[in-house]
Protein backbone atom coordinates (compact mmCIF):
# COMPACT_ATOMS: atom_id res chain seq x y z
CA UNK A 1 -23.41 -14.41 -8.93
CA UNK A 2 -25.12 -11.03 -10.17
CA UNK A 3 -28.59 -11.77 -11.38
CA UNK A 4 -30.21 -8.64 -13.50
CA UNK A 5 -34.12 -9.33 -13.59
CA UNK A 6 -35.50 -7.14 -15.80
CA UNK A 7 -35.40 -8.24 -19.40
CA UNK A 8 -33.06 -6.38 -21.24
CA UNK A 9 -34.65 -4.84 -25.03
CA UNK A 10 -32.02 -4.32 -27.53
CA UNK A 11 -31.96 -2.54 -30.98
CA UNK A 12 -30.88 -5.36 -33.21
CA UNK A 13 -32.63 -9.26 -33.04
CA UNK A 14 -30.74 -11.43 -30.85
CA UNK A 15 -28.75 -14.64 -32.95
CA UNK A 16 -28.32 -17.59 -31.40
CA UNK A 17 -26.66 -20.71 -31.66
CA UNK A 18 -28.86 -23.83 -30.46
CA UNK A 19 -27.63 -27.31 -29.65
CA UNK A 20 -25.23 -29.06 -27.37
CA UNK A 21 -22.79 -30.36 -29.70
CA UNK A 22 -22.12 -26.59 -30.88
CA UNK A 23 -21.73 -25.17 -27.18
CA UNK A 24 -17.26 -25.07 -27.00
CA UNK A 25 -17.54 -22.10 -24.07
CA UNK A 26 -14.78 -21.11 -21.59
CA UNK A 27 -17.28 -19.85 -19.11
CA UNK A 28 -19.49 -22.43 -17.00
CA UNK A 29 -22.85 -21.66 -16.06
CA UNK A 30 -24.26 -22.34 -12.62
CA UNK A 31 -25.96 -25.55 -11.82
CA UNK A 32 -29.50 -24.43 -11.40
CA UNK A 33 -29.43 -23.43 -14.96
CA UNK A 34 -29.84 -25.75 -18.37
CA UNK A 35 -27.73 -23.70 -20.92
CA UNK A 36 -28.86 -24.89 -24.21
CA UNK A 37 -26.94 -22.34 -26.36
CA UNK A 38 -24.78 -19.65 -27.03
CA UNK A 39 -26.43 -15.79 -27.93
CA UNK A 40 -24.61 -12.99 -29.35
CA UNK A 41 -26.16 -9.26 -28.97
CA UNK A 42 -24.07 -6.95 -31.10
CA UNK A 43 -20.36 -7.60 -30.30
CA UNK A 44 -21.42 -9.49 -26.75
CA UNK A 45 -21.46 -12.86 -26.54
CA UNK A 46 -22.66 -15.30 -23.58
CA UNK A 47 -24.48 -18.55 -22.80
CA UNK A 48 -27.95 -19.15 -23.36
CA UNK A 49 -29.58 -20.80 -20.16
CA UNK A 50 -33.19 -21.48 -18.80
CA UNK A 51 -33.72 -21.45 -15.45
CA UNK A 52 -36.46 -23.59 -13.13
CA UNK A 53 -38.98 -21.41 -14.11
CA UNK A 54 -38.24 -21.48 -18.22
CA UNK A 55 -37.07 -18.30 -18.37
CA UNK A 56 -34.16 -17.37 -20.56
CA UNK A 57 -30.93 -15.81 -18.88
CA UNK A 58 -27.97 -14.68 -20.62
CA UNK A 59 -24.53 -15.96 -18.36
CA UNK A 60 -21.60 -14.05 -18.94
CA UNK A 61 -18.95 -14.87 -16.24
CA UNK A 62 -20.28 -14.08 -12.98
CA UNK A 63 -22.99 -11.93 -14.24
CA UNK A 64 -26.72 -13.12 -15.37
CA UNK A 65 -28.99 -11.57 -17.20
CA UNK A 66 -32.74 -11.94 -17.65
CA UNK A 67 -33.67 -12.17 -21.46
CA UNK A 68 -36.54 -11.18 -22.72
CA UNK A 69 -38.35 -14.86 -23.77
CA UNK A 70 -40.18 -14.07 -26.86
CA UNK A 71 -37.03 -12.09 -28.74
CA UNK A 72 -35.32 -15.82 -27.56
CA UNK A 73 -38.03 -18.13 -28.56
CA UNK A 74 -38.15 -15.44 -32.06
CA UNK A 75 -34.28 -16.35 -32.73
CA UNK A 76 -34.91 -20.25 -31.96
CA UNK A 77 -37.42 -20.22 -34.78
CA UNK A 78 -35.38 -18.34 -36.91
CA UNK A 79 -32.52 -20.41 -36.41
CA UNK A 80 -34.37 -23.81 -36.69
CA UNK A 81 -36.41 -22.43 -39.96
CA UNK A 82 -33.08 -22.37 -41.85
CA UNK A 83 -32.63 -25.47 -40.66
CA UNK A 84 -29.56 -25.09 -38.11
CA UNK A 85 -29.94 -25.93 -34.22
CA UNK A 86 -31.77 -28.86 -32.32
């Protein structure tokens, strides 16, 4: 497993999905994280995951990513505003 630290920033807001019943994924995530989503940057797509430490990682395959938390926890709210997600 590749783990990237450094939060990646991107141009556009991150979307999410939230939720377990909406998580339908191909690609498992390793067991020390909690993936409680799916995110999609641009045309990318990957689980959304915390880790021990309640950080936010983006798993994609083999590779993990570090997420920046508050663009995450900015999407959550968004999503949960409108009344979708857990």
């Amino acid at each position: 497993m590749i783990m990237k630290t450094k939060p990646k920033v991107y141009k556009k807001p991150l979307q999410v999905i939230v939720g377990s019943q909406t998580i339908k994924a191909v690609v498992a995530a390793p067991k020390e994280f909690n993936v409680i989503g799916i995110v999609q940057m641009g045309m990318g797509f990957g689980l959304l995951a915390t880790t021990n430490s309640s950080d936010y990682v983006l798993v994609n395959g083999s590779q993990v990513e570090a997420l920046a938390n508050y663009a995450v926890e900015r999407a959550i709210a968004c999503v949960r505003s409108k009344g979708r997600g857990e």
